[in-house]
N, C-alpha and C. Protein backbone atom coordinates (compact mmCIF):
# COMPACT_ATOMS: atom_id res chain seq x y z
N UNK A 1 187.84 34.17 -10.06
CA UNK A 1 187.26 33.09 -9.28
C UNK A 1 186.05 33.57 -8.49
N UNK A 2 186.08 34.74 -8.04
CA UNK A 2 185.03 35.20 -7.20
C UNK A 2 183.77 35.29 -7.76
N UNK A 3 184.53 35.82 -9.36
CA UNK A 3 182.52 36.34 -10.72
C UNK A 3 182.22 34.90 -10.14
N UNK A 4 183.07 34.18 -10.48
CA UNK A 4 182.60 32.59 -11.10
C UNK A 4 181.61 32.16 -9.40
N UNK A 5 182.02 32.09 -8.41
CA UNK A 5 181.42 31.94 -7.53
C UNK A 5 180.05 32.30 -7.25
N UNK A 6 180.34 34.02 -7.13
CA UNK A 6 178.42 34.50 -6.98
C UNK A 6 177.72 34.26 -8.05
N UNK A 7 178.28 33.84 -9.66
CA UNK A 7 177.25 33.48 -10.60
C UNK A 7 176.79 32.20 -10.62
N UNK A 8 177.63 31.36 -10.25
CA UNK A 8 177.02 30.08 -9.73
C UNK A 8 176.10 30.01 -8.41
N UNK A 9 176.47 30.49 -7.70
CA UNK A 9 175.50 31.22 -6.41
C UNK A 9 174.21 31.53 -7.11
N UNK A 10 174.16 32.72 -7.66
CA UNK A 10 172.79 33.45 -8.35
C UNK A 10 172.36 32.63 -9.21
N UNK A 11 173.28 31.38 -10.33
CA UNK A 11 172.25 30.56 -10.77
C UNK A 11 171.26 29.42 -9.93
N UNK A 12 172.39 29.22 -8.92
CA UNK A 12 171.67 28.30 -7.91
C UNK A 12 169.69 28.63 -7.16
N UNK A 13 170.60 29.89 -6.80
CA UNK A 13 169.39 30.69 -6.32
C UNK A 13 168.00 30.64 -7.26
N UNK A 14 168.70 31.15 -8.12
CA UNK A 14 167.47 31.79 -9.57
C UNK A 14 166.73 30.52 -9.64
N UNK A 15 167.10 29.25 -9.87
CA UNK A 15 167.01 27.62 -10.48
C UNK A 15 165.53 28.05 -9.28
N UNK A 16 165.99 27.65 -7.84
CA UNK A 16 165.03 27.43 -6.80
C UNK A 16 163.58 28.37 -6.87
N UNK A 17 163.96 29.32 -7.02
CA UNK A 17 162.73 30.06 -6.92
C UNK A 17 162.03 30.22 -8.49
N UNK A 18 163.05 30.05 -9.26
CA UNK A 18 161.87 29.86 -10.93
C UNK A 18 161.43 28.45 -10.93
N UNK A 19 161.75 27.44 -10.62
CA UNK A 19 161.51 26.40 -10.49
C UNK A 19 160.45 25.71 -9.53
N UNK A 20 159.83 26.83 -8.41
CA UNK A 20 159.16 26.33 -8.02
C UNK A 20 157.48 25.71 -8.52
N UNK A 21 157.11 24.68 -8.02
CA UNK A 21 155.34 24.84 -8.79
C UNK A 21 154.09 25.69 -8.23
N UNK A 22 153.91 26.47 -9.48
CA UNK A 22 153.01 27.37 -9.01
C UNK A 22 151.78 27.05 -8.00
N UNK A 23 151.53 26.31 -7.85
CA UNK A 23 150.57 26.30 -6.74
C UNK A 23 150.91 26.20 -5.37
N UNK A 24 152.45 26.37 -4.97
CA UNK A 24 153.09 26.71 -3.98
C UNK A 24 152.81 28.38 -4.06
N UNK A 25 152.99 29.04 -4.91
CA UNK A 25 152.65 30.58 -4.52
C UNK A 25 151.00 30.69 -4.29
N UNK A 26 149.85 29.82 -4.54
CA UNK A 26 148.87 29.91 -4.01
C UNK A 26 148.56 29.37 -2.79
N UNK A 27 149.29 30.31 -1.50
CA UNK A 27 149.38 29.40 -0.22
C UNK A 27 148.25 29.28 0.14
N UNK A 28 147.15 29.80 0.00
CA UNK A 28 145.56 29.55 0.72
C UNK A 28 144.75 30.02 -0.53
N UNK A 29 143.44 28.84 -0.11
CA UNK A 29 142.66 29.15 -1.71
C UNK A 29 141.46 28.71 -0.89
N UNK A 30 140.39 29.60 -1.11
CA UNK A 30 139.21 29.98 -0.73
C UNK A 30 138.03 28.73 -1.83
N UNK A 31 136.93 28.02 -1.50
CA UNK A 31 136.53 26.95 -2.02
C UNK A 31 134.77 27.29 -1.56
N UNK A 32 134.10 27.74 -3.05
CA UNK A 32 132.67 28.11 -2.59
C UNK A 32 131.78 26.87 -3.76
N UNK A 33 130.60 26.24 -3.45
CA UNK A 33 130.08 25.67 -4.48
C UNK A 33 129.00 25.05 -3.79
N UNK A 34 128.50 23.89 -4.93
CA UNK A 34 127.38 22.69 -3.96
C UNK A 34 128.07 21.51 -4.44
N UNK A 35 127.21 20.52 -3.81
CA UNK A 35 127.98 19.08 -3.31
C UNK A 35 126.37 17.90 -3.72
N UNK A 36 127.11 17.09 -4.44
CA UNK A 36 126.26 16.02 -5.03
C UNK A 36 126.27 14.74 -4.39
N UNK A 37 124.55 14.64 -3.69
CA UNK A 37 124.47 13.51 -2.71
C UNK A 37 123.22 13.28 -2.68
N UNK A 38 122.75 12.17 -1.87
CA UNK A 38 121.33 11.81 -2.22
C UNK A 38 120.34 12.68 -1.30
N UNK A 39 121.07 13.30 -0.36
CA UNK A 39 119.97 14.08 0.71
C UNK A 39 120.23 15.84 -0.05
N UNK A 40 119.85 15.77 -0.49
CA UNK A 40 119.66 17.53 -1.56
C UNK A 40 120.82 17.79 -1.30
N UNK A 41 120.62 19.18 -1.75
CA UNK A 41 122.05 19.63 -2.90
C UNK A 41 122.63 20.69 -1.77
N UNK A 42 123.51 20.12 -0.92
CA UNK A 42 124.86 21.15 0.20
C UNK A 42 124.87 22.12 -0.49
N UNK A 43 125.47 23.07 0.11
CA UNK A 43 126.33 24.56 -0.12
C UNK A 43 127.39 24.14 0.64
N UNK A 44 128.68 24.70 -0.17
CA UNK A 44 129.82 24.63 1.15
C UNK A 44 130.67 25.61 0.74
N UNK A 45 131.74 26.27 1.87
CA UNK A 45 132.62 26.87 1.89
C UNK A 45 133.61 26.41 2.74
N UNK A 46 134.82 26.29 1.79
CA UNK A 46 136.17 25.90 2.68
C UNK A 46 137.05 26.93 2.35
N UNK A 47 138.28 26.41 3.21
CA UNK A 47 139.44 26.94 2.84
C UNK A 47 140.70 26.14 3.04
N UNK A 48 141.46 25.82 1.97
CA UNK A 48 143.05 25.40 2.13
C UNK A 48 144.10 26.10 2.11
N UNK A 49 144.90 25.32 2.87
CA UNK A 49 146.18 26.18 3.37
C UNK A 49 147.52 24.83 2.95
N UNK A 50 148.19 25.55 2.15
CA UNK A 50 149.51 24.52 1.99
C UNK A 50 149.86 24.90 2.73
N UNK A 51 150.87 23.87 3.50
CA UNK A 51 152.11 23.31 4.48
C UNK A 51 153.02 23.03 3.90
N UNK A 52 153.09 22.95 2.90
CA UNK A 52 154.24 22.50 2.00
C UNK A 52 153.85 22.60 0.68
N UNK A 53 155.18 21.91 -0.39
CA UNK A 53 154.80 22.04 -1.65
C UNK A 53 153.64 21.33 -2.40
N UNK A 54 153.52 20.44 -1.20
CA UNK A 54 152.28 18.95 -2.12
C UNK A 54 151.41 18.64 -1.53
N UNK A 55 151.24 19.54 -0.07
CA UNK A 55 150.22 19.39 0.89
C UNK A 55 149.78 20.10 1.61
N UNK A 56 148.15 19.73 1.54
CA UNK A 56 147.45 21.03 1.78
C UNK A 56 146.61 20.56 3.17
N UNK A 57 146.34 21.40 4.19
CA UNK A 57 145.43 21.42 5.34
C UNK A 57 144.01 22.47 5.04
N UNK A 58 143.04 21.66 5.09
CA UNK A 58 141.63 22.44 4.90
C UNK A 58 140.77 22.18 5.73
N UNK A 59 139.48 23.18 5.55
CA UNK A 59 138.63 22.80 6.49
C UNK A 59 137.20 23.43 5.58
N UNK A 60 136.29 22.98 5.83
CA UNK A 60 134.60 23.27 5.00
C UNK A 60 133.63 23.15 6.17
N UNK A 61 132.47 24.27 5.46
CA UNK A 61 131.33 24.61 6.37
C UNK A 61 130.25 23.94 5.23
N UNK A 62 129.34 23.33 5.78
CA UNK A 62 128.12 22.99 4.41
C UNK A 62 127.07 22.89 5.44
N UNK A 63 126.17 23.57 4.39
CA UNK A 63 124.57 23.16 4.81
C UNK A 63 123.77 22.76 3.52
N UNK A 64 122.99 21.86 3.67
CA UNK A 64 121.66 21.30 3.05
C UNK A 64 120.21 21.23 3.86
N UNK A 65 119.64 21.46 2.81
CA UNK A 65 118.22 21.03 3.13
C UNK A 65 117.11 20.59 2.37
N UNK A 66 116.15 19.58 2.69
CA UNK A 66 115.99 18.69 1.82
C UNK A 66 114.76 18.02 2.30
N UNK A 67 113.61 17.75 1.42
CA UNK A 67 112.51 17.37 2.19
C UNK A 67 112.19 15.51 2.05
N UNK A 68 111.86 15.12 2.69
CA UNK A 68 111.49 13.15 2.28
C UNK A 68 110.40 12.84 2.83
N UNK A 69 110.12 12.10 1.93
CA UNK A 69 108.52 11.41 2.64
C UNK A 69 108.85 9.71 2.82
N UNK A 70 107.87 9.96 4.12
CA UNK A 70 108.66 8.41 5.18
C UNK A 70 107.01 8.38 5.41
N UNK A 71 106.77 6.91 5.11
CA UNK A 71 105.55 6.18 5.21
C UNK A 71 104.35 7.32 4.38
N UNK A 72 103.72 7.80 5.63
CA UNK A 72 102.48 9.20 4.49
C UNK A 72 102.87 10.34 4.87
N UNK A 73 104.13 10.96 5.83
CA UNK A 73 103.70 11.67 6.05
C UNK A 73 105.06 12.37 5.07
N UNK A 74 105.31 14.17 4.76
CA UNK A 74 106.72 14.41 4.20
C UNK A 74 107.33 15.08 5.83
N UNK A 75 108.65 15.24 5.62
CA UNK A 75 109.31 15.30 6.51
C UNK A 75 110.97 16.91 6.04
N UNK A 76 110.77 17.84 6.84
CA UNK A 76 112.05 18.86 6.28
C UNK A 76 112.75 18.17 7.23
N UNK A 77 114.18 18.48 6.76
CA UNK A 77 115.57 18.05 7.36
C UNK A 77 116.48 19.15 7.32
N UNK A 78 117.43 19.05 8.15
CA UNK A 78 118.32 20.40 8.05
C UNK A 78 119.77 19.37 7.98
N UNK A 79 120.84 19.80 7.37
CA UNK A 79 122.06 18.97 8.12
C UNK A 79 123.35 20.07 7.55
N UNK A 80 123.76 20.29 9.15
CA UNK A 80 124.94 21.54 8.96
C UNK A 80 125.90 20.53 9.10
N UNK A 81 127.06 20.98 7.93
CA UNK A 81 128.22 20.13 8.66
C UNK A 81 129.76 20.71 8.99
N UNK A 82 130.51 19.74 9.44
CA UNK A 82 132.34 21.20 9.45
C UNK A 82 133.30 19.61 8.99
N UNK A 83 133.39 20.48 8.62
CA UNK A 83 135.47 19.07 8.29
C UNK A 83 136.39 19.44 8.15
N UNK A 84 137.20 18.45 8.28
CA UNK A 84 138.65 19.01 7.87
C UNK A 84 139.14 18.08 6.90
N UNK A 85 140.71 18.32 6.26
CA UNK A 85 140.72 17.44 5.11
C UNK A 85 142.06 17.48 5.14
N UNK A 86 142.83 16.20 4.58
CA UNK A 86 144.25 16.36 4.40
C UNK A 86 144.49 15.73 2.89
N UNK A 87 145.07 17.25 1.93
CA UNK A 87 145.51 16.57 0.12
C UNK A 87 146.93 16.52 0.18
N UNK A 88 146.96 15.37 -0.47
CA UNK A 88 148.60 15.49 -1.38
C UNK A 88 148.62 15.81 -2.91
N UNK A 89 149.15 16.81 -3.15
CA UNK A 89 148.58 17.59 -4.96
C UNK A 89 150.02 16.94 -5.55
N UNK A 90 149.23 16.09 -6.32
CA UNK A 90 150.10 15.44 -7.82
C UNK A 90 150.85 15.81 -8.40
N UNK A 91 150.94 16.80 -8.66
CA UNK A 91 151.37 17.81 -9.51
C UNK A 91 152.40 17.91 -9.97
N UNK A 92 153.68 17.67 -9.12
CA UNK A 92 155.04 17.60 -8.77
C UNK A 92 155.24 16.15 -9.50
N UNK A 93 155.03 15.52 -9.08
CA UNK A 93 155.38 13.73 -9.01
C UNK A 93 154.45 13.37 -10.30
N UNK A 94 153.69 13.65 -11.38
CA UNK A 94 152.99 13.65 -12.67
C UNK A 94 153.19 14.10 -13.27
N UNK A 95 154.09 15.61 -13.30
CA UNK A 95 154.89 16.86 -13.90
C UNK A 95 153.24 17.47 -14.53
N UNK A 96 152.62 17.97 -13.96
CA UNK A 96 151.36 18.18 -14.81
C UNK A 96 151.63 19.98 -14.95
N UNK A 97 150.69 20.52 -15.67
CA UNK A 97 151.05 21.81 -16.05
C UNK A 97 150.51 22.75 -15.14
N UNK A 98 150.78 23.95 -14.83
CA UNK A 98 150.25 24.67 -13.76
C UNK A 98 149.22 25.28 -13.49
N UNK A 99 148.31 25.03 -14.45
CA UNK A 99 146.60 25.75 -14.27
C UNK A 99 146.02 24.22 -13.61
N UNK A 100 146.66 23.16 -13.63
CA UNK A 100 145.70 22.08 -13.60
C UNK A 100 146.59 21.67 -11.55
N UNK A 101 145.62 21.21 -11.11
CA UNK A 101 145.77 20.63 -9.70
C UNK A 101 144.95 19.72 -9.49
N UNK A 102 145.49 18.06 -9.44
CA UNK A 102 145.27 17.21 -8.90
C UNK A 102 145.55 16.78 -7.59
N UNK A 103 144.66 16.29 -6.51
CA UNK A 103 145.03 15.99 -5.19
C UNK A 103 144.10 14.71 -4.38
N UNK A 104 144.61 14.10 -3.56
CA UNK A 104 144.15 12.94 -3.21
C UNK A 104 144.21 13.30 -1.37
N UNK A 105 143.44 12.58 -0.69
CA UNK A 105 143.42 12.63 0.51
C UNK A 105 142.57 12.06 1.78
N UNK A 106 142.78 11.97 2.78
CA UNK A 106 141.62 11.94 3.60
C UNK A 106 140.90 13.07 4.13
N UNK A 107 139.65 13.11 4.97
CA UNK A 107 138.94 13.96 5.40
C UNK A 107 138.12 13.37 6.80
N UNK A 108 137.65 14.27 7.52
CA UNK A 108 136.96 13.95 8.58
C UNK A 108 135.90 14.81 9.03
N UNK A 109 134.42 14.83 9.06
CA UNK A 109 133.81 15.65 9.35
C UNK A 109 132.44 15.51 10.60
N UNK A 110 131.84 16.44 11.09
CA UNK A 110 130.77 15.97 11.83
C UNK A 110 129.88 17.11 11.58
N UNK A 111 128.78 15.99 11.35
CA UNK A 111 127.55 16.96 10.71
C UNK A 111 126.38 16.78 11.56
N UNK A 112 125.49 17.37 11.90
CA UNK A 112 124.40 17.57 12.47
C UNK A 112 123.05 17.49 11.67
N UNK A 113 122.20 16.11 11.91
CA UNK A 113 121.07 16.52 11.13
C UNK A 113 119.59 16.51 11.90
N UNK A 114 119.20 17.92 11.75
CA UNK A 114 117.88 17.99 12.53
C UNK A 114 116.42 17.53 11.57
N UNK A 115 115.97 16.90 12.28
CA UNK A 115 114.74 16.81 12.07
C UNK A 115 113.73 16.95 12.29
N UNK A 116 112.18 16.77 12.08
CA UNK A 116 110.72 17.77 12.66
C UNK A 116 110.55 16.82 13.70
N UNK A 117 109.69 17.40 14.77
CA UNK A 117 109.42 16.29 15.80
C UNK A 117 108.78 15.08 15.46
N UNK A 118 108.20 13.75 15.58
CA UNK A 118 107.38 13.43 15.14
C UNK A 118 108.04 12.42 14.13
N UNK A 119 108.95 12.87 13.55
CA UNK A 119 109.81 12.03 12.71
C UNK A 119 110.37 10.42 13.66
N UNK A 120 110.34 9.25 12.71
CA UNK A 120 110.89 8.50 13.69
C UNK A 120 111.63 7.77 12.79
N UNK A 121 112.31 7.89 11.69
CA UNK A 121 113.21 7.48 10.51
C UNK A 121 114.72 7.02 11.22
N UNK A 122 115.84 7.35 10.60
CA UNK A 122 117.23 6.74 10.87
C UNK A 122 117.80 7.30 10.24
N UNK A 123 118.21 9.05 10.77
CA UNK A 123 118.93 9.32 10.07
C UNK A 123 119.42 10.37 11.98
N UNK A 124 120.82 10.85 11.89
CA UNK A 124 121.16 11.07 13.30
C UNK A 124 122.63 11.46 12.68
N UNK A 125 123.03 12.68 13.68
CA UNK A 125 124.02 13.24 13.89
C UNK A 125 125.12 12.55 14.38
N UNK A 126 126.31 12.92 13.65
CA UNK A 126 127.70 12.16 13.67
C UNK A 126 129.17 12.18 13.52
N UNK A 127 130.10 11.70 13.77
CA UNK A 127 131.44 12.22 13.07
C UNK A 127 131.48 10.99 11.83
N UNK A 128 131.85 11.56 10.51
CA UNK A 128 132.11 10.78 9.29
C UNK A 128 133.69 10.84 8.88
N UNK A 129 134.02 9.35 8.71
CA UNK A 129 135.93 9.41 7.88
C UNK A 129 135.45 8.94 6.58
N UNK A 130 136.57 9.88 5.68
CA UNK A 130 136.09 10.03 4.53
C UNK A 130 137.09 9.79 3.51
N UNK A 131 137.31 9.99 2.08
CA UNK A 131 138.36 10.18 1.51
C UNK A 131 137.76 11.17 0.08
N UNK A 132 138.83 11.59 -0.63
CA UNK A 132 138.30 12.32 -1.66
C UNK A 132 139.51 12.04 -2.48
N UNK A 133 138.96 12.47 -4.00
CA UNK A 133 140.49 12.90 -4.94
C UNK A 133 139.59 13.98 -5.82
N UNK A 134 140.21 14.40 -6.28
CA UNK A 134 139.71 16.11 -6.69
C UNK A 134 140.88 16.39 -7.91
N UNK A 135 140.33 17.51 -8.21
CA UNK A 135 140.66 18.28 -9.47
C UNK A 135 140.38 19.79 -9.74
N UNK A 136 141.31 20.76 -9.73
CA UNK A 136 141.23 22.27 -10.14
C UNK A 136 141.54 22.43 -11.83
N UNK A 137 141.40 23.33 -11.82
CA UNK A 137 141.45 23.81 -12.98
C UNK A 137 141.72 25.42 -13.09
N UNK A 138 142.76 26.26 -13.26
CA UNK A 138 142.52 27.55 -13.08
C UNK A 138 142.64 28.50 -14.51
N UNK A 139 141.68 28.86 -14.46
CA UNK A 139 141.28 29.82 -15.92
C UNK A 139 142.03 31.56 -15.71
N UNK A 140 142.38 31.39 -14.60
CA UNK A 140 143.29 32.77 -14.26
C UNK A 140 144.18 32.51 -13.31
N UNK A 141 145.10 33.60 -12.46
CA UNK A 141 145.56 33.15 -11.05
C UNK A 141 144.61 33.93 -10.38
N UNK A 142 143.48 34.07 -10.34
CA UNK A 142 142.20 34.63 -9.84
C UNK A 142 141.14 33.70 -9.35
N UNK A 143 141.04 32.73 -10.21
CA UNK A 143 139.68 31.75 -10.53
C UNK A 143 139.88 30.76 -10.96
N UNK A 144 139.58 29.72 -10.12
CA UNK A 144 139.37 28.58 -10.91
C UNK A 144 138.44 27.64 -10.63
N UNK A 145 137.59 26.33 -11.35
CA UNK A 145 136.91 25.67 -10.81
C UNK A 145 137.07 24.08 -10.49
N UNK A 146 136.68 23.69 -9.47
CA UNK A 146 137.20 22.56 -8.76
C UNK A 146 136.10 21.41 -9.11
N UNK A 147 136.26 20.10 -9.16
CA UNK A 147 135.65 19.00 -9.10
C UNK A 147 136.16 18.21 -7.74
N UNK A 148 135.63 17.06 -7.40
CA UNK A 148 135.73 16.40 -5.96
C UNK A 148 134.94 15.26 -6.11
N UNK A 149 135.57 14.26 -6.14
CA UNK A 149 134.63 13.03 -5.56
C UNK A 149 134.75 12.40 -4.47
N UNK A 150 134.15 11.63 -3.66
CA UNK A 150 134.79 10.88 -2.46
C UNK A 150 133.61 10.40 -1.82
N UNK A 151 133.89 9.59 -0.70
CA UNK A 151 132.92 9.03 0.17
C UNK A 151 133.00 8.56 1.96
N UNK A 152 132.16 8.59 2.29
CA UNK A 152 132.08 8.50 3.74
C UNK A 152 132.17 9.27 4.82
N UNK A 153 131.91 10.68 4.11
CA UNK A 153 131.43 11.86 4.92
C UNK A 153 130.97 11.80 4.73
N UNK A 154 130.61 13.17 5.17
CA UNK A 154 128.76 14.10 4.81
C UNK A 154 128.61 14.03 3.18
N UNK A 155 129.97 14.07 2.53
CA UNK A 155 129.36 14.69 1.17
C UNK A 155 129.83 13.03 -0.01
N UNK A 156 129.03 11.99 0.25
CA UNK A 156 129.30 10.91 0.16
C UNK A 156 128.85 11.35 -1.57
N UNK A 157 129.37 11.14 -2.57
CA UNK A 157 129.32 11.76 -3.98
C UNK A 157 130.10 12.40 -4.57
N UNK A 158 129.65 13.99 -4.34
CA UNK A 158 130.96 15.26 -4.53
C UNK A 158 130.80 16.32 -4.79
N UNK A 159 131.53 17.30 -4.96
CA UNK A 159 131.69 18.33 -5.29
C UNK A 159 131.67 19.00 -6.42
N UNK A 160 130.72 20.52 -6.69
CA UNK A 160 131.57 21.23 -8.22
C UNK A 160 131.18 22.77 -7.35
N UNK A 161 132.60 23.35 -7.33
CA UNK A 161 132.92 24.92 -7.34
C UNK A 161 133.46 25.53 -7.98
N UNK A 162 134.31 26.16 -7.10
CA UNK A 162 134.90 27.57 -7.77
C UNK A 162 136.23 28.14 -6.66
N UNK A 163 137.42 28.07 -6.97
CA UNK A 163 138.73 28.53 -6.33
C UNK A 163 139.21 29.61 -6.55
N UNK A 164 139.28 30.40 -5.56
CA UNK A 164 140.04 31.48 -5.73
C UNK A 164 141.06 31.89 -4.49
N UNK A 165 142.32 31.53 -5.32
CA UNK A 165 143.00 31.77 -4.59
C UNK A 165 143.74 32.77 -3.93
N UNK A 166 143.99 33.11 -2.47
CA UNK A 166 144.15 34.33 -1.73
C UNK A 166 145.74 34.57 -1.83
């Protein structure tokens, strides 16, 4: 009675931890690329952190810069921005396979955009609410590359990088 006990025990056990989805062992994943929008082409760097099995807490740094011409004259722009972001990854609840990560979410960011003196256009520094749904892809447990669309932040369009998770 006792084998029978700890082997049901150790299958129990074994079930939980082989069973988990791999992108639970990628607890933080590092996020470098540019971002597709009508004011030139961002750089950004984030980073996510799961909290759980299906949800992730992040945060991104981006800068662009980008020149426009308003009436005759042209005009440089700078716009730094920071956010944060909250995903729920599909993954689980779609049964999808483990190189692939789907995730949906909101975001919130505030970006800063400077302009030359002299400028008298409509464009001004702000906090933006946003949403995104996204897509990984991992070609190793090293590397992988990410897609992102969404709107009503800074990065009203989207995203294409590169994940690597820590």
């Amino acid at each position: 009675m006792k084998k029978i006990i700890i082997s049901l025990a150790l299958l129990v056990i074994a079930t939980f931890v082989f069973s988990q989805n791999s992108l639970n062992q990628r607890y933080t994943q590092l996020n470098l690329g540019v971002g597709l929008t009508g004011w030139g082409i961002p750089l950004y760097i984030g980073l996510d952190r799961f909290v759980s099995r299906d949800v992730s807490l992040g945060g991104e740094l981006s800068y662009r810069n980008y020149n426009e011409k308003w009436q005759t004259n042209y005009y440089n722009h700078n716009i730094i921005g920071i956010s944060g972001n909250l995903n729920y990854h599909l993954n689980s609840i779609l049964g999808m396979p483990s190189r692939w990560d789907l995730y949906i979410g909101p975001n919130v960011g505030f970006f800063v955009w400077t302009s030359p003196d002299g400028y008298a256009g409509n464009h001004s520094s702000g906090l933006g609410l946003g949403a995104q749904i996204g897509a990984r892809y991992y070609f190793t447990n090293k590397v992988g590359i990410n897609f992102e669309f969404g709107g009503g932040n800074a990065f009203a369009g989207g995203k294409l990088g590169l994940t690597f998770p820590l």
